[in-house]
PDB file of N, CA and C in Angstrom:
ATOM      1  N   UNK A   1     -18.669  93.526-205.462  1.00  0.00           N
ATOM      2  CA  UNK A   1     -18.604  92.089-205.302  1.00  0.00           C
ATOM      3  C   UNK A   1     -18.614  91.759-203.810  1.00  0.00           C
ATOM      4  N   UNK A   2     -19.506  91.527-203.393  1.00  0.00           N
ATOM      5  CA  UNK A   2     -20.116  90.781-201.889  1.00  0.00           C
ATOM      6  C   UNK A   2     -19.141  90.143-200.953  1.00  0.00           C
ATOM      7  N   UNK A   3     -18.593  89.307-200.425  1.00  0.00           N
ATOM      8  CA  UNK A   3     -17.885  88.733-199.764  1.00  0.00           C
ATOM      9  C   UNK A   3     -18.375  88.229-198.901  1.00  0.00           C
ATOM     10  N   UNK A   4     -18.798  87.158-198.301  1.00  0.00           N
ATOM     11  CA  UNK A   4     -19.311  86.989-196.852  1.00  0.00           C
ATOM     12  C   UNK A   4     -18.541  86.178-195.963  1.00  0.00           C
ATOM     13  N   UNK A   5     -19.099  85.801-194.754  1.00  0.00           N
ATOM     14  CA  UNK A   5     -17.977  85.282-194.011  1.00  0.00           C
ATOM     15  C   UNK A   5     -17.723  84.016-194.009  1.00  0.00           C
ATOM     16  N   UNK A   6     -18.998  82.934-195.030  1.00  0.00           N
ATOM     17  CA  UNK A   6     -18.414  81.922-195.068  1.00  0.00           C
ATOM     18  C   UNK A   6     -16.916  81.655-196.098  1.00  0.00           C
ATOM     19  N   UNK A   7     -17.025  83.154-196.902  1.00  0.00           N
ATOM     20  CA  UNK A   7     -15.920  82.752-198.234  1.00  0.00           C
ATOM     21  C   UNK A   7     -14.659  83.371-197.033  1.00  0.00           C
ATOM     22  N   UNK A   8     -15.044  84.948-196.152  1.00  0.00           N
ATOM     23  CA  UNK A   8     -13.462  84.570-195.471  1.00  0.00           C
ATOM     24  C   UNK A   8     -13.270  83.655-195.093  1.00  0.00           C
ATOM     25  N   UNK A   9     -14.028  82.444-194.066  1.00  0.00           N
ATOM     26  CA  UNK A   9     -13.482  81.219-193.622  1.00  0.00           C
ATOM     27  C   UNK A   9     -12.926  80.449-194.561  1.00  0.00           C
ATOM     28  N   UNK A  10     -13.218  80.232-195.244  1.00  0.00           N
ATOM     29  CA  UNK A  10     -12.847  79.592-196.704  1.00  0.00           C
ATOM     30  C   UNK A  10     -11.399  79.932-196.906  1.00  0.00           C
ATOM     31  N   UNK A  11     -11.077  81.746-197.363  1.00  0.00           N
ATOM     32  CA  UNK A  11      -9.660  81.829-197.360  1.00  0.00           C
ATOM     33  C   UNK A  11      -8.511  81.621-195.990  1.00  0.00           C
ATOM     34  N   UNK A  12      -9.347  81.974-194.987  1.00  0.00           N
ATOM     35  CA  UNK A  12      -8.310  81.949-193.573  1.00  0.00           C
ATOM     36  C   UNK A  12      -8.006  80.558-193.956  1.00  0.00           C
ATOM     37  N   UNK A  13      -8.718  79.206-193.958  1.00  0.00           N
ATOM     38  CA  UNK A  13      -8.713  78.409-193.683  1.00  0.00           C
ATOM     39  C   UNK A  13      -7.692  77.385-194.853  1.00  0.00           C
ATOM     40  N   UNK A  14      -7.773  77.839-196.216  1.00  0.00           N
ATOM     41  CA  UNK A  14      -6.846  78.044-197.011  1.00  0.00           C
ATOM     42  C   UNK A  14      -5.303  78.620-196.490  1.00  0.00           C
ATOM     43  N   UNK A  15      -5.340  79.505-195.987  1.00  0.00           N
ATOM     44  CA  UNK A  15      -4.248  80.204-196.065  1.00  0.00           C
ATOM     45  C   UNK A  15      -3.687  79.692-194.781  1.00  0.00           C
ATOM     46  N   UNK A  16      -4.487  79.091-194.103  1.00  0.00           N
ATOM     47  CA  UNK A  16      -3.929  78.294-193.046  1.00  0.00           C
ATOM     48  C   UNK A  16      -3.730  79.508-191.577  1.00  0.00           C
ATOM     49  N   UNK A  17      -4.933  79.658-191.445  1.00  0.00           N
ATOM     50  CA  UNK A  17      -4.952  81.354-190.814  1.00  0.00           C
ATOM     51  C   UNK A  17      -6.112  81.204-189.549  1.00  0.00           C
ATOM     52  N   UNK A  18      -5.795  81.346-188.136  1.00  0.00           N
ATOM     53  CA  UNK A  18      -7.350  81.364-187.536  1.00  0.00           C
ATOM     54  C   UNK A  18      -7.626  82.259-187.070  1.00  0.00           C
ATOM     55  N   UNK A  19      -8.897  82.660-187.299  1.00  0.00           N
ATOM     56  CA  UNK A  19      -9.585  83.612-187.006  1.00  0.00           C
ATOM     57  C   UNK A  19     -10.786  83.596-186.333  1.00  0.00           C
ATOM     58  N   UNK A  20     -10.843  84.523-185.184  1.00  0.00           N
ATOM     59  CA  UNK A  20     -12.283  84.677-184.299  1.00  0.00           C
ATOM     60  C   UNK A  20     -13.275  85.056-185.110  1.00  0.00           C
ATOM     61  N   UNK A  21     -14.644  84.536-185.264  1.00  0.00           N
ATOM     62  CA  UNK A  21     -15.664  84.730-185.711  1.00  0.00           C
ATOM     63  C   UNK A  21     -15.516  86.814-185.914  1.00  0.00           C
ATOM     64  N   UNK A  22     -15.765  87.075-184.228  1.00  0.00           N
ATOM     65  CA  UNK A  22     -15.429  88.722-184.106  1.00  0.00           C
ATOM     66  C   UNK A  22     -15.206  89.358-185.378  1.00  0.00           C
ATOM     67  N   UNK A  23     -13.864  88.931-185.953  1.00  0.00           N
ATOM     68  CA  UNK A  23     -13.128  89.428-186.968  1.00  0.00           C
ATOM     69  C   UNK A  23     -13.883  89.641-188.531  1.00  0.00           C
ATOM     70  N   UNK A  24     -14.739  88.483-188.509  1.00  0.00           N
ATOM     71  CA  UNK A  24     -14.954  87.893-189.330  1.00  0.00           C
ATOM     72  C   UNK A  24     -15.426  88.988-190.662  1.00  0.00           C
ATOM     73  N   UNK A  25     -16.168  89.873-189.585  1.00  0.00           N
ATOM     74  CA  UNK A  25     -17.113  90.788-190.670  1.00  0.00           C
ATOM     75  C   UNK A  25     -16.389  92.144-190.677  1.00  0.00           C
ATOM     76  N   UNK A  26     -15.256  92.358-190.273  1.00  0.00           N
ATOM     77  CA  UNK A  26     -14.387  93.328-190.865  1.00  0.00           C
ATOM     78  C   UNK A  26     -13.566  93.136-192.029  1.00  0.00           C
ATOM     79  N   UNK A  27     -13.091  91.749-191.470  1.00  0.00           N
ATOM     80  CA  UNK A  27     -12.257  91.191-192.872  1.00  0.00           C
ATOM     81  C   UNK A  27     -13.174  90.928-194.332  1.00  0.00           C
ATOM     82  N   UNK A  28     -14.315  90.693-194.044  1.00  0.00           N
ATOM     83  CA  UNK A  28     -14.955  90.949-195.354  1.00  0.00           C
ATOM     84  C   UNK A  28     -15.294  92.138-196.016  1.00  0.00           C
ATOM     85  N   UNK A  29     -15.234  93.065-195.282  1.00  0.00           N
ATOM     86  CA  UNK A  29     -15.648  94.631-195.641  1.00  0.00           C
ATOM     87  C   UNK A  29     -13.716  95.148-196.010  1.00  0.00           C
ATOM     88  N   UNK A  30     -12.726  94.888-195.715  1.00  0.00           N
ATOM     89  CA  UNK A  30     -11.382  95.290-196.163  1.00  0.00           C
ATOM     90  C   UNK A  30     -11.173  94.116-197.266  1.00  0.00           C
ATOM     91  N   UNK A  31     -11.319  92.678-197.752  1.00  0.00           N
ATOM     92  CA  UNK A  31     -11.407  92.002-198.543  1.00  0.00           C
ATOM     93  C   UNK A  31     -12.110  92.378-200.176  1.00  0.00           C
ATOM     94  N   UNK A  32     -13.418  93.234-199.555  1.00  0.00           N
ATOM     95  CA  UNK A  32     -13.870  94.213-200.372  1.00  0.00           C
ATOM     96  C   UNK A  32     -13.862  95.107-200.903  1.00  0.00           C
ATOM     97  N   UNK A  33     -12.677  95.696-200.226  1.00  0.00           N
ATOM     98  CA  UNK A  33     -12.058  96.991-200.649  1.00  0.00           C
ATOM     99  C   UNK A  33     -10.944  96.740-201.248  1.00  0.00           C
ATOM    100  N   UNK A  34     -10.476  95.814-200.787  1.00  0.00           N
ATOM    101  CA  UNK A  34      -9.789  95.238-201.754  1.00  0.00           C
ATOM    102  C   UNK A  34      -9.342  95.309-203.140  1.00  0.00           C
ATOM    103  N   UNK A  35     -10.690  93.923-203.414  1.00  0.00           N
ATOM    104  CA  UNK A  35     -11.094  93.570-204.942  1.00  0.00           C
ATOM    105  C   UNK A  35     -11.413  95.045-205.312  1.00  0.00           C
ATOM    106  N   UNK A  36     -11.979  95.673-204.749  1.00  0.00           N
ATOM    107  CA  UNK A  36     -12.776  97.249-205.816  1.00  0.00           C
ATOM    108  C   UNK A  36     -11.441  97.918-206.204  1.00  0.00           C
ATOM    109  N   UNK A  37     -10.251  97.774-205.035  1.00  0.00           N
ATOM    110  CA  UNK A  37      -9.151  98.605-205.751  1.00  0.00           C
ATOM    111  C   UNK A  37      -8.511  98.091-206.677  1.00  0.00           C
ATOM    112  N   UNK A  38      -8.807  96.285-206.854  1.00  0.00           N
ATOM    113  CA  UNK A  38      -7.634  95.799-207.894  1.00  0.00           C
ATOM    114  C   UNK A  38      -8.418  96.149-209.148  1.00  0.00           C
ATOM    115  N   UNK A  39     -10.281  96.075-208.993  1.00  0.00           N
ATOM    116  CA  UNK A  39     -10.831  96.265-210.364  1.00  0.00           C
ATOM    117  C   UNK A  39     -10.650  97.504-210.872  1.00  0.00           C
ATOM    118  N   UNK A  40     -10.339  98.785-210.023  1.00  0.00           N
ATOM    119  CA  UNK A  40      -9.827 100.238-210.101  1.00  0.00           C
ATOM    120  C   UNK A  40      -8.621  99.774-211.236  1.00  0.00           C
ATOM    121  N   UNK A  41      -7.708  99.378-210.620  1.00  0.00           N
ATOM    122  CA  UNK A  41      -6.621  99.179-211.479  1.00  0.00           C
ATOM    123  C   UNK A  41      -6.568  98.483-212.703  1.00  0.00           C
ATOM    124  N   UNK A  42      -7.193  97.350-213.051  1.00  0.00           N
ATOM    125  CA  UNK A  42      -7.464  96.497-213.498  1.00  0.00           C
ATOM    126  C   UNK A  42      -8.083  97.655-215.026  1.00  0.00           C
ATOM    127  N   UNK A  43      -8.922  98.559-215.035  1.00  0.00           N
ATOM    128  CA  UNK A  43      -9.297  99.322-215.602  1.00  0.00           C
ATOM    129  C   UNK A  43      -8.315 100.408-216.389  1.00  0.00           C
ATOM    130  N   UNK A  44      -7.046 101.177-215.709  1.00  0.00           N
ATOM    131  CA  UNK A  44      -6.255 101.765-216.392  1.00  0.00           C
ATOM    132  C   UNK A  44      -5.723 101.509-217.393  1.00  0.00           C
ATOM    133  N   UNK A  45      -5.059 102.136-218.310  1.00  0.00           N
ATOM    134  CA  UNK A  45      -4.479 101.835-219.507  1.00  0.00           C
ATOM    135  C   UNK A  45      -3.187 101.909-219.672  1.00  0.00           C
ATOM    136  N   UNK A  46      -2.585 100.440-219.579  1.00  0.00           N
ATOM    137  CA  UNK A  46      -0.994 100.963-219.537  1.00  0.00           C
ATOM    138  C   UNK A  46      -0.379 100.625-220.465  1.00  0.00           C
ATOM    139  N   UNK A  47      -0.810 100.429-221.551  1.00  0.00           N
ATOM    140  CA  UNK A  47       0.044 100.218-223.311  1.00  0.00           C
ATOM    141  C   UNK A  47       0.991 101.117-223.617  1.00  0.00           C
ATOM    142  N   UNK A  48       0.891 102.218-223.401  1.00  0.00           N
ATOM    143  CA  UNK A  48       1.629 103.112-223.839  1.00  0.00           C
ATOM    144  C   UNK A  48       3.404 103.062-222.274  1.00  0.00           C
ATOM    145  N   UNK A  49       2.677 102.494-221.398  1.00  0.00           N
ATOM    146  CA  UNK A  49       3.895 102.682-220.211  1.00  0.00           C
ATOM    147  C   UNK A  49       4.682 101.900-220.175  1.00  0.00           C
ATOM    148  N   UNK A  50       5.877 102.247-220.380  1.00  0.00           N
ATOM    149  CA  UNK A  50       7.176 101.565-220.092  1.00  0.00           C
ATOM    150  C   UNK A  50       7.718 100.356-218.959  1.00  0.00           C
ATOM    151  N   UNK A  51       7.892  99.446-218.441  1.00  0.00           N
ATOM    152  CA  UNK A  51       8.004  98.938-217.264  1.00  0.00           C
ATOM    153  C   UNK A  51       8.836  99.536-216.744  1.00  0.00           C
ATOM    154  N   UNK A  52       9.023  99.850-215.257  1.00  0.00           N
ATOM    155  CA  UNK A  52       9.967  99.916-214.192  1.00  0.00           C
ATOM    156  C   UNK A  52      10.644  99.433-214.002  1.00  0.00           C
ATOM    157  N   UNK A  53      12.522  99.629-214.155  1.00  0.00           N
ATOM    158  CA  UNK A  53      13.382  98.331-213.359  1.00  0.00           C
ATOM    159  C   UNK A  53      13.756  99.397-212.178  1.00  0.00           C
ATOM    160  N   UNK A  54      13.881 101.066-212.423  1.00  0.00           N
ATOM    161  CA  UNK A  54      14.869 101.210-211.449  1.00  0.00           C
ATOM    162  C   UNK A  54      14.386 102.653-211.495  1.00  0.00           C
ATOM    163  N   UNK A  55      14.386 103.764-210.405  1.00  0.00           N
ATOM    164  CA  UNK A  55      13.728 104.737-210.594  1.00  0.00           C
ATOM    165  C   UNK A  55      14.675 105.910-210.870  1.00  0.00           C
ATOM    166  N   UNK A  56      16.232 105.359-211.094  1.00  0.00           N
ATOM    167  CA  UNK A  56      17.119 106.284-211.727  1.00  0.00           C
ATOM    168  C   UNK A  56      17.340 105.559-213.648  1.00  0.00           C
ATOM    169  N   UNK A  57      17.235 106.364-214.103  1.00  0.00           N
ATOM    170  CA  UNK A  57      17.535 106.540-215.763  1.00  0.00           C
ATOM    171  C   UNK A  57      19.340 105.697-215.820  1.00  0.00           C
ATOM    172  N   UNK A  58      19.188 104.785-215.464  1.00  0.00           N
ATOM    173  CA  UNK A  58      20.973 104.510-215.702  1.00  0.00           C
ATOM    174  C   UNK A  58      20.910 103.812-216.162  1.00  0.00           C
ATOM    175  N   UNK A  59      21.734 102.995-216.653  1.00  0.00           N
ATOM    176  CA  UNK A  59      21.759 101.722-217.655  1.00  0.00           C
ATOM    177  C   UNK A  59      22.727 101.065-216.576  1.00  0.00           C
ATOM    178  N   UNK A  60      22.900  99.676-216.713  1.00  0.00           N
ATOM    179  CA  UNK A  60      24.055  98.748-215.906  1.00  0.00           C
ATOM    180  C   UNK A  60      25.221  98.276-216.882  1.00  0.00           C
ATOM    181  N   UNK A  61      26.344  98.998-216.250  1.00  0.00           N
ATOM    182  CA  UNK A  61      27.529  98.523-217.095  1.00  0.00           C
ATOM    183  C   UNK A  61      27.783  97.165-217.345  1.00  0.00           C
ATOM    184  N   UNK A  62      28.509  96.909-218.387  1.00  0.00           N
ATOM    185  CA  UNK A  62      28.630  95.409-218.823  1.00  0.00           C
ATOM    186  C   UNK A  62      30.159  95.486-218.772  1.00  0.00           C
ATOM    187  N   UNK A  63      30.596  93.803-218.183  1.00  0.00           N
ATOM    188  CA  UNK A  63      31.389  93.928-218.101  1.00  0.00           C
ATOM    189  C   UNK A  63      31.632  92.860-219.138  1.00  0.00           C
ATOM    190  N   UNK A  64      33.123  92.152-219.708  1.00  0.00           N
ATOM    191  CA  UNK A  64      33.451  90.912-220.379  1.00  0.00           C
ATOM    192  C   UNK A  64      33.247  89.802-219.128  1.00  0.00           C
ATOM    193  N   UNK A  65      32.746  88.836-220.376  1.00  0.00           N
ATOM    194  CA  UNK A  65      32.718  87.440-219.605  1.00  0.00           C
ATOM    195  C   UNK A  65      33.882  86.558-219.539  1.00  0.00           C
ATOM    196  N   UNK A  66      34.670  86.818-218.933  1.00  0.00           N
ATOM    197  CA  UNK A  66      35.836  86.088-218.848  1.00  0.00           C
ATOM    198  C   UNK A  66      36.396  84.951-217.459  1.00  0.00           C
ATOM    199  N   UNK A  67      36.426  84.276-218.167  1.00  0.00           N
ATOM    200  CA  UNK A  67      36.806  83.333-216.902  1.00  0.00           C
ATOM    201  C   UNK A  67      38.215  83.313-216.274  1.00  0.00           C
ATOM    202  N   UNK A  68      38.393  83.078-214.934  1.00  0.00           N
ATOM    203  CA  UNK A  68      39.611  83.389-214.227  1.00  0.00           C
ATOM    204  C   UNK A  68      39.730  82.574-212.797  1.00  0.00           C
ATOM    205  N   UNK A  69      40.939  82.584-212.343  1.00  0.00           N
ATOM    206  CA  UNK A  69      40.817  81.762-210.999  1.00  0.00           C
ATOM    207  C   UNK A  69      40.634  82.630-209.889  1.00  0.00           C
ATOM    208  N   UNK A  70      41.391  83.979-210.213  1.00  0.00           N
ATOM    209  CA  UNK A  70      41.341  84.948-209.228  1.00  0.00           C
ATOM    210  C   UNK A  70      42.617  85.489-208.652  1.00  0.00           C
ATOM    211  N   UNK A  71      43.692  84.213-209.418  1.00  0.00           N
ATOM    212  CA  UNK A  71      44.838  84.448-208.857  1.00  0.00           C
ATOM    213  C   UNK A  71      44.803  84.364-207.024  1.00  0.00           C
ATOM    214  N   UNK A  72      43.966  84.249-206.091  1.00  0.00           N
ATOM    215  CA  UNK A  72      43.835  84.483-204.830  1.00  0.00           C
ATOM    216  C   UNK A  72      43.924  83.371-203.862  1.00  0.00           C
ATOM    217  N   UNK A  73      44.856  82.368-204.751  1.00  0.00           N
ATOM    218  CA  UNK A  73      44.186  80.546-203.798  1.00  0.00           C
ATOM    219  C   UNK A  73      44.558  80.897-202.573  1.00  0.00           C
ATOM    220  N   UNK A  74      45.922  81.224-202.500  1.00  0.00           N
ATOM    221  CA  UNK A  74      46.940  81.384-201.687  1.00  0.00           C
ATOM    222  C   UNK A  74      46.257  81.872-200.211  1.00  0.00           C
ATOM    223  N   UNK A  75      45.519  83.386-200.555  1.00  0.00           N
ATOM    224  CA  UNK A  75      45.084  83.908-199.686  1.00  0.00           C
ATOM    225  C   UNK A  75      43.841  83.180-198.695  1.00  0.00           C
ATOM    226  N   UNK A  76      43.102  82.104-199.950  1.00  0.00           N
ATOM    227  CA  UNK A  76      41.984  81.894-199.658  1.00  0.00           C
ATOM    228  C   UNK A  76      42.135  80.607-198.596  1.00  0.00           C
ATOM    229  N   UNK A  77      43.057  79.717-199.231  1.00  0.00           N
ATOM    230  CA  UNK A  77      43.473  78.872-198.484  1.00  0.00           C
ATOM    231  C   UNK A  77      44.454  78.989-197.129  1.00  0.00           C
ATOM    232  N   UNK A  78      44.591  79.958-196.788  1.00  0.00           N
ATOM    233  CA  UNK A  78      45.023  80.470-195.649  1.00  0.00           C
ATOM    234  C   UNK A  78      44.450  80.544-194.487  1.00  0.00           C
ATOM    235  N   UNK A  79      43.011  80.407-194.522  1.00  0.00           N
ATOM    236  CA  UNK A  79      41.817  80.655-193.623  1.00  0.00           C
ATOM    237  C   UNK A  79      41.616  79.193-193.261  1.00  0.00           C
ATOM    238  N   UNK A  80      41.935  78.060-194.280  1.00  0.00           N
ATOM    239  CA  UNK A  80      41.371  76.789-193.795  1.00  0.00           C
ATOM    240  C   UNK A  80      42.237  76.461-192.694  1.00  0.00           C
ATOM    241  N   UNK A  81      41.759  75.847-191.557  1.00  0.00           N
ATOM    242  CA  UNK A  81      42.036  75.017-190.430  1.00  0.00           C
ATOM    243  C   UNK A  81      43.205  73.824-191.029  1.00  0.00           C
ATOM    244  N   UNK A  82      42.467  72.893-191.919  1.00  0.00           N
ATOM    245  CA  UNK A  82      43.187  72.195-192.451  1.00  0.00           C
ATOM    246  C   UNK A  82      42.765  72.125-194.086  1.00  0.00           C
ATOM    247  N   UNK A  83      44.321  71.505-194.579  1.00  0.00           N
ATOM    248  CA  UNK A  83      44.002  72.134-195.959  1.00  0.00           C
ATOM    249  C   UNK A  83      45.644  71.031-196.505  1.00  0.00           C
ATOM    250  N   UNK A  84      45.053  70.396-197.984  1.00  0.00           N
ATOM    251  CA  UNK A  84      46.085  69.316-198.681  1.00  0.00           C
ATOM    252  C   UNK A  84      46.550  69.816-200.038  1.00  0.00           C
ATOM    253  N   UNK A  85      47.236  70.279-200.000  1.00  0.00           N
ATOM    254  CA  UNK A  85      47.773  70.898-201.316  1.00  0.00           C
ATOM    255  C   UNK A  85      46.657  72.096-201.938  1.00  0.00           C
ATOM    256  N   UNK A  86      45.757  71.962-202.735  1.00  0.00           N
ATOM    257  CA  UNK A  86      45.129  73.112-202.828  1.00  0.00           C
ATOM    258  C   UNK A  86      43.679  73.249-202.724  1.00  0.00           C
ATOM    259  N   UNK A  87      43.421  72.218-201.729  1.00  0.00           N
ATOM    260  CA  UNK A  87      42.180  71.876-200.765  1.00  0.00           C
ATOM    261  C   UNK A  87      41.851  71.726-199.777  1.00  0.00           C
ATOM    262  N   UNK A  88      40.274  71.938-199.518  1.00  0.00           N
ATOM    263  CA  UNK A  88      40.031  72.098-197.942  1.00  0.00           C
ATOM    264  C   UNK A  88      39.899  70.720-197.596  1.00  0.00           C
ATOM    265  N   UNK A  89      40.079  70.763-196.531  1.00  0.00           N
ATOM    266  CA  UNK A  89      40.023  69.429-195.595  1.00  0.00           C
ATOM    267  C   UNK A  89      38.491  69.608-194.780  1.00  0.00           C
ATOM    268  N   UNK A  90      37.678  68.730-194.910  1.00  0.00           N
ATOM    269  CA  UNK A  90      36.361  69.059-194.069  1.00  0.00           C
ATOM    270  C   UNK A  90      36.005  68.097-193.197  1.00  0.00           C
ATOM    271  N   UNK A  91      35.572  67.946-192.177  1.00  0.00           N
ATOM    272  CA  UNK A  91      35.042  66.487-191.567  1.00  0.00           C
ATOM    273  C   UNK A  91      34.055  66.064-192.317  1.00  0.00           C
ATOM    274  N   UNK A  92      33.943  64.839-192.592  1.00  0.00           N
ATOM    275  CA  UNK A  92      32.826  63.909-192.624  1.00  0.00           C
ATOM    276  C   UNK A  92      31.667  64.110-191.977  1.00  0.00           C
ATOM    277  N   UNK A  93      30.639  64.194-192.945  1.00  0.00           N
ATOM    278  CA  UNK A  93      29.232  64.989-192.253  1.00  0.00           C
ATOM    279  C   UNK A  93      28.262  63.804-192.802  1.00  0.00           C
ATOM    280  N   UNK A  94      28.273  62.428-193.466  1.00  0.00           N
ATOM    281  CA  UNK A  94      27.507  61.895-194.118  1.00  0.00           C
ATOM    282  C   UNK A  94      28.149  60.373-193.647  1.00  0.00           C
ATOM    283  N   UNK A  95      27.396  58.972-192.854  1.00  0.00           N
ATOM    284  CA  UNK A  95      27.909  58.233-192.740  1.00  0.00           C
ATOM    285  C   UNK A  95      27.705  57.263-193.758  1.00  0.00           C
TER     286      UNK A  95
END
């Protein structure tokens, strides 16, 4: 499948990309190599293949969904500058 340099201008110009003329006729010859490798792929047979999440065999532990406060206000609210019973105090950022 051909490529020429008016279709790279076309994508640079799309992609919001500038490019020296110079360039022009390399990027169509790697654009080309490209497409031939995706139609390479495009060709294999992968029905029988499993998807990939992770390249070790483990499963991810589950934990319960339980809701909680953390027990930790105490600590957390310790860090605020200023702070009203069991809230932060923030400046006004919106007039």
């Amino acid at each position: 499948m051909p490529i020429d340099k008016n279709q790279v201008k076309k994508v640079a110009k799309l992609s919001r990309i500038s490019l020296d003329d110079s360039k022009l006729e390399s990027l169509s010859k790697d654009l080309v190599s490209i497409l031939n490798f995706v139609e390479e792929l495009n060709k294999l047979d992968t029905n029988e293949i499993k998807p990939l999440t992770s390249v070790i065999d483990k499963s991810l532990d589950t934990r319960d969904d339980t809701v909680s406060d953390g027990q930790i206000k105490d600590q957390i609210l310790k860090n605020s500058p200023e702070k009203n019973e069991d809230f932060f105090i923030v400046p006004k950022v919106v007039d």
